[in-house]
C-alpha atoms as a PDB file:
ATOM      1  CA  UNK A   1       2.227 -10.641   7.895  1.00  0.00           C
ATOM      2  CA  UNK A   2       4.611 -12.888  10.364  1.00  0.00           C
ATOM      3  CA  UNK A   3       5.381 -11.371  13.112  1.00  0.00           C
ATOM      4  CA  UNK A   4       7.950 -12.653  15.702  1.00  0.00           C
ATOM      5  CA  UNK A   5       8.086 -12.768  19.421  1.00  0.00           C
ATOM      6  CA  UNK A   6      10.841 -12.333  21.828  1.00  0.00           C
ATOM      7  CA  UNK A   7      11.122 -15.864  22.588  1.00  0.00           C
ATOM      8  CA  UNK A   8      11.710 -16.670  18.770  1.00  0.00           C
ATOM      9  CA  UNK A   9       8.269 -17.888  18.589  1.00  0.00           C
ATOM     10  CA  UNK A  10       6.494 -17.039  14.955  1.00  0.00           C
ATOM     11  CA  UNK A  11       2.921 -16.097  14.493  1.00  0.00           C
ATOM     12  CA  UNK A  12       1.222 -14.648  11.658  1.00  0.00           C
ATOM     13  CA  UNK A  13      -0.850 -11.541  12.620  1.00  0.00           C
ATOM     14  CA  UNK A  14      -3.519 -10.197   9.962  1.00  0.00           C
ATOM     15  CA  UNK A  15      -4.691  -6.641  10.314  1.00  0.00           C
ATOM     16  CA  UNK A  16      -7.564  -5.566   8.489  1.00  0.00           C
ATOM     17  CA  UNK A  17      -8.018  -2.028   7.077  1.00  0.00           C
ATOM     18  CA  UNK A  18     -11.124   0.072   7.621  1.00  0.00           C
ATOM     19  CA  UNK A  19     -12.612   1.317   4.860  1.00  0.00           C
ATOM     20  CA  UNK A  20     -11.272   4.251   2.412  1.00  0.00           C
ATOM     21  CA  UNK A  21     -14.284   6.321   3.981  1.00  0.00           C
ATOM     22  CA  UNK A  22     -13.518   6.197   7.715  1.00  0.00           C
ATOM     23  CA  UNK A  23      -9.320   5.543   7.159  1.00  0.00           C
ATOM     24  CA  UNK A  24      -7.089   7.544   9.175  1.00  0.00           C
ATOM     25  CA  UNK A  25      -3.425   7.526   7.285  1.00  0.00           C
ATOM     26  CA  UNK A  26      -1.022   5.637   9.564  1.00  0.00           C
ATOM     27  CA  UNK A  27       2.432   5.432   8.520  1.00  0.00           C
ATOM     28  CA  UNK A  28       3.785   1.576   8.873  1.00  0.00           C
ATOM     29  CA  UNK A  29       6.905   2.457  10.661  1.00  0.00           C
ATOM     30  CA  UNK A  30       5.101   4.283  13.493  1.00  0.00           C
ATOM     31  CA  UNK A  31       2.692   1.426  14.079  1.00  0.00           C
ATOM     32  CA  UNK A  32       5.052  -1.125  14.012  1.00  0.00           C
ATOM     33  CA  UNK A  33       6.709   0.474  16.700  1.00  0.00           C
ATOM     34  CA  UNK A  34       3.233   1.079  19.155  1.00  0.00           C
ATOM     35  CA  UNK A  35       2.688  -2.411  18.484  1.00  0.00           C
ATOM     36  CA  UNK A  36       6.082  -3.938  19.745  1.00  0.00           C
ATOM     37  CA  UNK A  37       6.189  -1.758  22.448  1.00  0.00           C
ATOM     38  CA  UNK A  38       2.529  -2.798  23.490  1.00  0.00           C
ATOM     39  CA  UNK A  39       2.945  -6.691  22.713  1.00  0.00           C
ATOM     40  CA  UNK A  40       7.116  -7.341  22.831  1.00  0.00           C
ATOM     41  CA  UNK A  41       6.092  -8.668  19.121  1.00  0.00           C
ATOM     42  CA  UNK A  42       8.258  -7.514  15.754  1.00  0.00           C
ATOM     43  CA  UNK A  43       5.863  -7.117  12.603  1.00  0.00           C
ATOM     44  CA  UNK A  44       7.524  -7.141   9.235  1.00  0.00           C
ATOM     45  CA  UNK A  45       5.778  -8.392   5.529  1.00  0.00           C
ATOM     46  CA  UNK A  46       7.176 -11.556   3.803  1.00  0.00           C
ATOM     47  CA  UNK A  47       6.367 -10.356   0.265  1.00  0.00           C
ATOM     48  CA  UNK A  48       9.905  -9.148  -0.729  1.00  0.00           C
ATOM     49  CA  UNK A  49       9.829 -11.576  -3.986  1.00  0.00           C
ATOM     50  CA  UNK A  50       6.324 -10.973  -5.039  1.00  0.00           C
ATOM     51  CA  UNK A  51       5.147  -8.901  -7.613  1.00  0.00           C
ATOM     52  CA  UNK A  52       2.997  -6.487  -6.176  1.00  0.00           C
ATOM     53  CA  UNK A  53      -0.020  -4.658  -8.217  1.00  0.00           C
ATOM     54  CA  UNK A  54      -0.889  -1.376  -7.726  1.00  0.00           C
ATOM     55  CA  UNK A  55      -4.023   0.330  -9.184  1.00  0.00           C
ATOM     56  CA  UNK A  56      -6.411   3.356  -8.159  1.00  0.00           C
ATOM     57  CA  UNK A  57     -10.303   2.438  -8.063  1.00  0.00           C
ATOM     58  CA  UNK A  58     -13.203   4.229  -7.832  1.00  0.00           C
ATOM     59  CA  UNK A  59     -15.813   2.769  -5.280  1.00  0.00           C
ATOM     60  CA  UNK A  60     -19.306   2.412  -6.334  1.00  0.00           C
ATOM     61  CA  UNK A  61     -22.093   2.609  -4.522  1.00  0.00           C
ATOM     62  CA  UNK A  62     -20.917   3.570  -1.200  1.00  0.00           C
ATOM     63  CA  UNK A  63     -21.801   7.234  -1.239  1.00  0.00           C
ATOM     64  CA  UNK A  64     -24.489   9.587  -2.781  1.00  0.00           C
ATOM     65  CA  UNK A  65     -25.369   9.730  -5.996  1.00  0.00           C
ATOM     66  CA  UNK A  66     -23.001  12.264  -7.281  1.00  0.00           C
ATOM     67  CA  UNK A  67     -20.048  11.670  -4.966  1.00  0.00           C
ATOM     68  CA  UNK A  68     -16.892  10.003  -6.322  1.00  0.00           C
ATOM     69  CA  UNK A  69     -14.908   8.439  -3.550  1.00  0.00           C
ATOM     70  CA  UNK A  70     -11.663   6.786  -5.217  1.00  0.00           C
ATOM     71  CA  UNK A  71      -8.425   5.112  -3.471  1.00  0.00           C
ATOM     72  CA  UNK A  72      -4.667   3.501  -4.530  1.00  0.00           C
ATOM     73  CA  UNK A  73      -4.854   0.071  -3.529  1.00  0.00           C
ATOM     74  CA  UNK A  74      -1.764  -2.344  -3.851  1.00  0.00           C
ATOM     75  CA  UNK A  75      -1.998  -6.004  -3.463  1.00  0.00           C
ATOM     76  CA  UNK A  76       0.603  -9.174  -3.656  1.00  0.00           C
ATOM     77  CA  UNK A  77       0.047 -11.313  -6.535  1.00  0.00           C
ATOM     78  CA  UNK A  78       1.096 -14.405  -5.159  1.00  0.00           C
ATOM     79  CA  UNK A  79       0.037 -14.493  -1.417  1.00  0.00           C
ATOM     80  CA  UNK A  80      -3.158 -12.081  -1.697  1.00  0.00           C
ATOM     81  CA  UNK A  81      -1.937  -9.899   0.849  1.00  0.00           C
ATOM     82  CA  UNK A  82      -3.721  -6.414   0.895  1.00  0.00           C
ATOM     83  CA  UNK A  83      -0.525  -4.293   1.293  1.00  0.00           C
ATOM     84  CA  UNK A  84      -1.802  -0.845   1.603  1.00  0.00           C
ATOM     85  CA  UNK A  85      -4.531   1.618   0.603  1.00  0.00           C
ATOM     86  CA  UNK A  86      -4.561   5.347   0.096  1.00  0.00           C
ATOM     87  CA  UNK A  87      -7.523   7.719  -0.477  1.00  0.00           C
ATOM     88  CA  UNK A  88      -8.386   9.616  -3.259  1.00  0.00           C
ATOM     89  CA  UNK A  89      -9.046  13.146  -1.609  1.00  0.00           C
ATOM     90  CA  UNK A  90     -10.833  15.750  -3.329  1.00  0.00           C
ATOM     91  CA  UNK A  91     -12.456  16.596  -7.297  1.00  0.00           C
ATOM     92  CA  UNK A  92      -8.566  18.088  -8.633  1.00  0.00           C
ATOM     93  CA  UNK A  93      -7.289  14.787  -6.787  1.00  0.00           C
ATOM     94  CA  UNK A  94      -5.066  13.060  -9.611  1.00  0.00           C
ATOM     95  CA  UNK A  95      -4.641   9.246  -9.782  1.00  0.00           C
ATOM     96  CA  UNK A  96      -0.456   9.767 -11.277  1.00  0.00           C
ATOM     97  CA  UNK A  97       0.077  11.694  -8.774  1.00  0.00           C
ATOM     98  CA  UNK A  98      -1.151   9.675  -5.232  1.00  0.00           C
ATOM     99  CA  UNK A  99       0.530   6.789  -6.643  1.00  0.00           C
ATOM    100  CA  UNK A 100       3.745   8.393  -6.745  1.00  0.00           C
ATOM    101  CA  UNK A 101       3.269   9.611  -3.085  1.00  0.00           C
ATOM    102  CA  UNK A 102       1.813   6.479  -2.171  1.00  0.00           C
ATOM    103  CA  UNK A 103       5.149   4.428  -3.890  1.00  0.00           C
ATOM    104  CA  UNK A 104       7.214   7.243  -1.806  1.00  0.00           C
ATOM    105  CA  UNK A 105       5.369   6.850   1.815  1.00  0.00           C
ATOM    106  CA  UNK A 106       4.826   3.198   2.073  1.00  0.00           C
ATOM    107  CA  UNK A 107       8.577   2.163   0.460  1.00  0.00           C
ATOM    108  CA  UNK A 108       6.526   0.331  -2.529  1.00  0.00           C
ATOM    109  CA  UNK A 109       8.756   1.985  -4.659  1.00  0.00           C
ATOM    110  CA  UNK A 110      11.469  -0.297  -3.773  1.00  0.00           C
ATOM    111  CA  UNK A 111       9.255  -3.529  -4.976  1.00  0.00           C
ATOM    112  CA  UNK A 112       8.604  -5.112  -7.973  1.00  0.00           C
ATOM    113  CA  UNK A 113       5.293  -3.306  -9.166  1.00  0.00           C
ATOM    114  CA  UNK A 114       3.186  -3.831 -12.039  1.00  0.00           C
ATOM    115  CA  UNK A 115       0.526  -0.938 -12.735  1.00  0.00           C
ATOM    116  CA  UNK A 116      -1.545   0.375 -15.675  1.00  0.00           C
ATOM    117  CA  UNK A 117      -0.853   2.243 -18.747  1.00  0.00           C
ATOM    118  CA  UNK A 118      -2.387   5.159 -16.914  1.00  0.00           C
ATOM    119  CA  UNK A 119       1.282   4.978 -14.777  1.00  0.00           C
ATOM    120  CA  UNK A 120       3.220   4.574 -17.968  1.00  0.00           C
ATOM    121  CA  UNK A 121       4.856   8.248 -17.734  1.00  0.00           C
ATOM    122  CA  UNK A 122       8.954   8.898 -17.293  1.00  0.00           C
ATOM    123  CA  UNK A 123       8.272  10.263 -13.550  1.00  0.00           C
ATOM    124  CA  UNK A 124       6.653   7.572 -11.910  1.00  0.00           C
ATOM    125  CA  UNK A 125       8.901   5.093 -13.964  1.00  0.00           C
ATOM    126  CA  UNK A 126      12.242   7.393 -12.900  1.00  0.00           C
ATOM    127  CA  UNK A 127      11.137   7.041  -8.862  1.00  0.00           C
ATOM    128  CA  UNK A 128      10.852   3.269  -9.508  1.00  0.00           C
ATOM    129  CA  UNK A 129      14.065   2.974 -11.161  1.00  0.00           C
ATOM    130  CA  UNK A 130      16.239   4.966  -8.747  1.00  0.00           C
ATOM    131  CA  UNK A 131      14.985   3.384  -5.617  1.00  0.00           C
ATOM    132  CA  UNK A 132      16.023   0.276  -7.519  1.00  0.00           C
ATOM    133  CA  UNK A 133      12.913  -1.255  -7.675  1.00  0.00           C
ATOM    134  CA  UNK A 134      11.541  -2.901 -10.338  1.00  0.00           C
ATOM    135  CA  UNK A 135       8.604  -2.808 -12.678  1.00  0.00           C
ATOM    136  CA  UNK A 136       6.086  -3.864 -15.492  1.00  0.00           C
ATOM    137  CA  UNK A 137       3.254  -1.658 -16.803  1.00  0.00           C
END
């Protein structure tokens, strides 16, 4: 992330998210503005040419035996960045479906976005295409 101050001054601020566990959904835009209004400091992501992946994974290990606990994650191919996460809730919860919501809420939809066969179906590819993003699967 760069973020720039209101002399003109750039900095490059890194947050780090807390696990899918303990994560409390945020929405971008609303933090963005607490944090300029706390700081005077304009956060914005400098991945608008990267290819972004974006793939749901089940995490092992972390709970009970028994439990599933299983998030979206999407990540820049070139720089690494870790754009955004979103959890998994509940046994009915369906992979297809978060990442269509999770495309919708965090404006990933408007990317270039590769993904799995698992996303190869005509509504996930029909929200990509009319947002004008792009995509491989």
């Amino acid at each position: 992330m760069v973020a720039q101050g209101d002399r003109g001054k750039r900095c490059h601020a890194y947050i780090t998210r807390p696990s899918a566990q303990n994560a409390c959904p945020v929405k971008l835009e609303r933090f963005e503005r607490a944090y300029f209004r706390l700081f005077g400091v304009q956060i914005s992501l400098s991945v608008d040419n990267e290819w972004i992946a974006v793939d749901g994974k089940t995490l092992r290990g972390t709970l009970k035996s028994g439990e599933k606990q299983a998030i979206v994650h999407a990540v820049s191919h070139d720089s690494r960045i870790d754009l955004a996460q979103a959890r998994m809730v509940g046994e009915k919860s369906s992979e297809i479906t978060v990442v269509r919501d999770f495309l919708k809420d965090t404006g990933l939809e408007k990317k270039k976005i590769t993904r799995d066969a698992h996303h190869c179906n005509p509504e996930t590819t029909a929200q990509i295409e009319q947002s004008n993003g792009r995509y491989i699967v």
